[in-house]
Protein backbone atom coordinates (compact mmCIF):
# COMPACT_ATOMS: atom_id res chain seq x y z
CA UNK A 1 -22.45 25.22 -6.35
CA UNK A 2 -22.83 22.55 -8.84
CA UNK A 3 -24.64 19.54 -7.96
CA UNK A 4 -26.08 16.26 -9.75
CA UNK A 5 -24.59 14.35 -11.99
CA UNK A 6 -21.48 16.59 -12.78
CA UNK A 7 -20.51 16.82 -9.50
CA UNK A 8 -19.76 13.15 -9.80
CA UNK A 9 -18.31 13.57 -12.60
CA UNK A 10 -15.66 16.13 -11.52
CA UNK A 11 -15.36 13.90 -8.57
CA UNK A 12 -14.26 11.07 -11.18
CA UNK A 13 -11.93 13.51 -12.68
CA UNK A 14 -10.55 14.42 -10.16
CA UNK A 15 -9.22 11.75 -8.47
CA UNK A 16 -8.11 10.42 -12.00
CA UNK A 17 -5.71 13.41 -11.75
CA UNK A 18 -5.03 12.67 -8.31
CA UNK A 19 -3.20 9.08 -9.43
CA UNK A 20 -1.63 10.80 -12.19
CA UNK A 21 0.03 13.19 -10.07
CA UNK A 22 1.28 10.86 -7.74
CA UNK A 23 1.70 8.16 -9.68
CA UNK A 24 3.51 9.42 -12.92
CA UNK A 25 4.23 12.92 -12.25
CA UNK A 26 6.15 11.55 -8.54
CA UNK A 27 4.69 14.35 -6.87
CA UNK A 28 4.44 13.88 -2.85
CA UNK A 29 1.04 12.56 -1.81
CA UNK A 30 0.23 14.74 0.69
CA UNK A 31 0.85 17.99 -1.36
CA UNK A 32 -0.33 16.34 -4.08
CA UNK A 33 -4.08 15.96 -1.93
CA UNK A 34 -4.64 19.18 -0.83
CA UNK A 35 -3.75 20.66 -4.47
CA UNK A 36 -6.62 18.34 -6.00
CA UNK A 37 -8.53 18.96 -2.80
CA UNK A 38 -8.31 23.27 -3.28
CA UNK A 39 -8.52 22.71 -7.30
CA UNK A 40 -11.72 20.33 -7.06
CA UNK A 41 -13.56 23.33 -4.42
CA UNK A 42 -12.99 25.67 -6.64
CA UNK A 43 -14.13 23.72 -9.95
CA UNK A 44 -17.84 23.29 -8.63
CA UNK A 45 -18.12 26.56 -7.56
CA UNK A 46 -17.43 26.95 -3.97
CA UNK A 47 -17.08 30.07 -2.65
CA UNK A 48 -13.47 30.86 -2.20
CA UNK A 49 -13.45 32.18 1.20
CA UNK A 50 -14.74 28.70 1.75
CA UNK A 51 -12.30 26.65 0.47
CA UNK A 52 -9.56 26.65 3.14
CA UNK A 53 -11.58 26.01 5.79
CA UNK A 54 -13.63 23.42 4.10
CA UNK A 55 -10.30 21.66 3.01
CA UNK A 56 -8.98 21.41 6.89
CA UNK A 57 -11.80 20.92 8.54
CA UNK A 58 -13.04 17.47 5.93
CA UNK A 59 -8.49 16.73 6.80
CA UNK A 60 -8.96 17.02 10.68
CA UNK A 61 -12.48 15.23 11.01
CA UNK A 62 -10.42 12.69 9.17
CA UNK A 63 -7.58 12.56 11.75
CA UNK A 64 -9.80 12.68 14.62
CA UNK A 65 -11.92 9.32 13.47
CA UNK A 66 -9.01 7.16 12.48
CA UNK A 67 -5.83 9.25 13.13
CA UNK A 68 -5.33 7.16 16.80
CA UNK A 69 -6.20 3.69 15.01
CA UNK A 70 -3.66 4.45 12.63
CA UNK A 71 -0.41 5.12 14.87
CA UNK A 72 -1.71 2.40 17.26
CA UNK A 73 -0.93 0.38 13.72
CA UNK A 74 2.01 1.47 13.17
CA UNK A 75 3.29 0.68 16.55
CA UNK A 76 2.18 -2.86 16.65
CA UNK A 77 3.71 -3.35 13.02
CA UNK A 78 7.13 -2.04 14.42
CA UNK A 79 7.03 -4.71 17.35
CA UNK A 80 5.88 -7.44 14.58
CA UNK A 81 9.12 -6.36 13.19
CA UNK A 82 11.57 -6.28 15.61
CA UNK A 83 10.34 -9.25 17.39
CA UNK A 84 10.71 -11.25 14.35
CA UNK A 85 7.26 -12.30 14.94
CA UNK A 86 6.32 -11.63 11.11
CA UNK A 87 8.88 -13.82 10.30
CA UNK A 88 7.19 -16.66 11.91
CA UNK A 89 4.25 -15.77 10.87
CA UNK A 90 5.35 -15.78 7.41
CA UNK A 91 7.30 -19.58 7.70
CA UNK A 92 3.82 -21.18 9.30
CA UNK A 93 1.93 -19.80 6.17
CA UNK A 94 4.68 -21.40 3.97
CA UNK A 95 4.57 -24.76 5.48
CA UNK A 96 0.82 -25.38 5.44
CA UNK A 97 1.05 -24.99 2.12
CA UNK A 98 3.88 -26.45 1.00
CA UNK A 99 6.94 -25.89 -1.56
CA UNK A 100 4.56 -26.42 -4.86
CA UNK A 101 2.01 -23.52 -3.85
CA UNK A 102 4.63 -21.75 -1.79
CA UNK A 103 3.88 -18.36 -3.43
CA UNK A 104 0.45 -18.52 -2.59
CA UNK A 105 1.21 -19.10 1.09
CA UNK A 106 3.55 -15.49 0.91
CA UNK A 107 0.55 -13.87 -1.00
CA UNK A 108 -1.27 -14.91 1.83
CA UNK A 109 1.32 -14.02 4.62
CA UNK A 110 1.54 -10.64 2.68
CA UNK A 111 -2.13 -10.39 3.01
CA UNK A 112 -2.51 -10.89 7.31
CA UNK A 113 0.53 -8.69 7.45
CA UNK A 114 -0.42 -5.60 5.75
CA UNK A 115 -3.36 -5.77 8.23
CA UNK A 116 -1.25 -3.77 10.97
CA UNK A 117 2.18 -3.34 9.15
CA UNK A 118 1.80 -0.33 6.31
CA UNK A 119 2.52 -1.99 2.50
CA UNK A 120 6.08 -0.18 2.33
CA UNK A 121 7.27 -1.27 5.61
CA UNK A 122 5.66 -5.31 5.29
CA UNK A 123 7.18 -5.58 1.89
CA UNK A 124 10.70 -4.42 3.14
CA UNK A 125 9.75 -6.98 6.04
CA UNK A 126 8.98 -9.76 3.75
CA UNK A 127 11.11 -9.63 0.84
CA UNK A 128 14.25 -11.35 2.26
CA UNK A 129 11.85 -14.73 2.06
CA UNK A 130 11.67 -13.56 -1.45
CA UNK A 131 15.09 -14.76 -2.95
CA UNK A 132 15.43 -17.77 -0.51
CA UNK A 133 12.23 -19.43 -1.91
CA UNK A 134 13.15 -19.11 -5.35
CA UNK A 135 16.30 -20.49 -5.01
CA UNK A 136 15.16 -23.72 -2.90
CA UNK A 137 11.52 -24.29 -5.01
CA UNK A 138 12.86 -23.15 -8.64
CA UNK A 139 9.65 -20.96 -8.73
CA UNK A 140 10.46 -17.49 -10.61
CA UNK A 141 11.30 -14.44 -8.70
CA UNK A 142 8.56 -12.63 -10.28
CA UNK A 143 6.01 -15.05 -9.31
CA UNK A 144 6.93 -14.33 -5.49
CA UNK A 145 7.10 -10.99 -6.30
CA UNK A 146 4.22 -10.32 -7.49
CA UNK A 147 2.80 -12.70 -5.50
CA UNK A 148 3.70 -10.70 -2.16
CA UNK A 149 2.86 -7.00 -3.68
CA UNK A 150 -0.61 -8.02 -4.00
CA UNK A 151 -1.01 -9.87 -0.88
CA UNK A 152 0.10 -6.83 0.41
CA UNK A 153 -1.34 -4.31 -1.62
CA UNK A 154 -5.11 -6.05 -1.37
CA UNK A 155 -5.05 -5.99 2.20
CA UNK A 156 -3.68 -2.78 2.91
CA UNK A 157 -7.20 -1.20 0.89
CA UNK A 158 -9.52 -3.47 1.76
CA UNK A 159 -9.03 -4.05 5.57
CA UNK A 160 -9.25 -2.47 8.48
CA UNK A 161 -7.03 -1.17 10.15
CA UNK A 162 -5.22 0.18 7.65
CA UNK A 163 -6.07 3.69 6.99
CA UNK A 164 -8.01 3.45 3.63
CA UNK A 165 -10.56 0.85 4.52
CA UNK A 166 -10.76 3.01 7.91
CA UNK A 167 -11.61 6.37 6.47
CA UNK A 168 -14.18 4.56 4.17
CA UNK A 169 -16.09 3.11 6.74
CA UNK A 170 -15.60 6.61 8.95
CA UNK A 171 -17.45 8.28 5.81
CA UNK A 172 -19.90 5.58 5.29
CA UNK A 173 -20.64 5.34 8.32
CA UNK A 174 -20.44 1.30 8.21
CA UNK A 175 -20.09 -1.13 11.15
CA UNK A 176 -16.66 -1.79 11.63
CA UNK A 177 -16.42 -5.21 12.84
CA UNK A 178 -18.99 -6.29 9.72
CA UNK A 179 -16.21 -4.04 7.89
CA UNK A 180 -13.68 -6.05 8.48
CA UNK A 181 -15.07 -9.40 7.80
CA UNK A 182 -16.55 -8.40 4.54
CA UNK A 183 -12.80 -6.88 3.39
CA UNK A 184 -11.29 -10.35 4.13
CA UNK A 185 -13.84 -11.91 2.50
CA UNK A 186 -13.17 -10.13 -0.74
CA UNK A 187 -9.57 -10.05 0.14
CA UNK A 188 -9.13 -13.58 0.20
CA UNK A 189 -10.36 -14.76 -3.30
CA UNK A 190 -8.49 -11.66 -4.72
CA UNK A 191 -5.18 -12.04 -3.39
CA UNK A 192 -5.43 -15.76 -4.68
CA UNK A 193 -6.07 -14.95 -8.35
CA UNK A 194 -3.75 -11.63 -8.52
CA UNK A 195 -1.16 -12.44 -6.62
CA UNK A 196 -1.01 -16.68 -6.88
CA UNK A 197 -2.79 -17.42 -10.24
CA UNK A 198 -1.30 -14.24 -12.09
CA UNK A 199 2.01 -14.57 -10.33
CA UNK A 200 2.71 -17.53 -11.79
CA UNK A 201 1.44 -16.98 -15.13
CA UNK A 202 3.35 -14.21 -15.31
CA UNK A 203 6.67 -15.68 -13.68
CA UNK A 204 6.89 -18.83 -16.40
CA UNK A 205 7.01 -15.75 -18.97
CA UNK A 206 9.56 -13.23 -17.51
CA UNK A 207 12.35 -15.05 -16.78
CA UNK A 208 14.50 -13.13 -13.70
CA UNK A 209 17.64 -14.52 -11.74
CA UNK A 210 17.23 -13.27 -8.69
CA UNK A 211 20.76 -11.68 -9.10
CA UNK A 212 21.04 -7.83 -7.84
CA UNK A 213 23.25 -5.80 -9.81
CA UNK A 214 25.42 -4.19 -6.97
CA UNK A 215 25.36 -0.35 -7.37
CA UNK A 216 28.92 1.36 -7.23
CA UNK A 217 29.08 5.00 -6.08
CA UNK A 218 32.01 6.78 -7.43
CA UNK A 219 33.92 9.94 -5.03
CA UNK A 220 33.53 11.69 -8.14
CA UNK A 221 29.52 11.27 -8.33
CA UNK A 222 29.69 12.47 -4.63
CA UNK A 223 28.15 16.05 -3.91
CA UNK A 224 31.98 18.08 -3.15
CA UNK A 225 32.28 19.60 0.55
CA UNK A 226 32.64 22.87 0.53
CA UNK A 227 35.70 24.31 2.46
CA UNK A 228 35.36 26.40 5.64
CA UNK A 229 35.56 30.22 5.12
CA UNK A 230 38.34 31.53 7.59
């Protein structure tokens, strides 16, 4: 098999191909991982009675060091959510830091809630605080925004428990605890310039109403019923 320097290269390549495919091409994630996974064996020569049981053993050894940590997260980000405790969490953030730098408290709020909440589910979560603030501060849409995706975003690959950051340090074999710290500490700064600094440069130059264009759904654009067969 091939080893050295190319391997890392084809590594490189591959998950370059990987985004692409899920990214532009829309192609479902999971498929989309096991193709590159299969296509990657076979492109530095592995044996190709090998490949299949390569490709699910490296997915269950996965599963079996963070697969419990993960659903545990996913349960505690569904009682942050119907408790309404992110909610609080969210309006605490906002008054420390005031109306003027409200969008860096949600970048930060964004940022402790994608700890246990997945990204999709936290932004869903968060966004109603999105169109409130505008409209009481004056501050762009896009700034808050922005400003929550990469709160969210930075914390959902950089700390643990979130799966990323917890199949790294599987891998790696890194202390978890020093894990953690050491994603918040990067987290931090980086949320703060992406999703505060940036936010706000960007919002003063796309200008956005915070208006939703309501979506009408025609009978006629409606897939037709087919009638029963006697």
């Amino acid at each position: 098999m091939i080893t050295g320097n190319l391997l890392i290269l084809i590594f490189v390549l591959s998950l370059a191909v990987l985004f692409f495919a899920i990214l532009k091409l829309k192609i479902e994630p999971f498929l989309a991982l096991i193709t590159i996974a299969i296509l990657t064996a076979l492109s530095i020569g592995m044996p190709l009675k090998e490949v299949a049981s390569t490709v699910t053993v490296g997915f269950g050894n996965t599963l079996a060091g963070v697969g419990i940590l993960i659903g545990l997260g996913v349960i505690f980000g569904q009682f942050l959510g119907a408790s309404g405790a992110v909610e609080k969490i969210a309006q605490a953030v906002l008054n420390v830091f005031g109306v003027k730098r409200s969008s860096a408290g949600l970048a930060l709020t964004g940022t402790a809630v994608s700890i246990p909440v997945f990204f999709d589910a936290a932004f869903v979560i968060l966004s109603g605080l999105i169109r409130s603030l505008a409209t009481k501060t004056g501050i762009s849409v896009v700034s808050f925004v922005t400003a929550l995706g990469v709160g969210l975003i930075v914390s959902h690959n950089m700390i643990a428990p979130t799966p990323g950051p917890l199949v790294v340090a599987e891998n790696t074999g890194a202390e978890l605890g020093l894990f953690i710290i050491y994603g918040i500490i990067v987290a931090i700064p980086a949320t703060l310039v992406g999703g505060y600094l940036y936010g706000m440069f960007i919002g003063k130059r796309i200008k956005h109403s915070g208006e939703v264009e309501e979506i009408v759904i025609e009978k006629a654009d409606l897939p037709k019923k087919k009638s029963a067969q006697a």
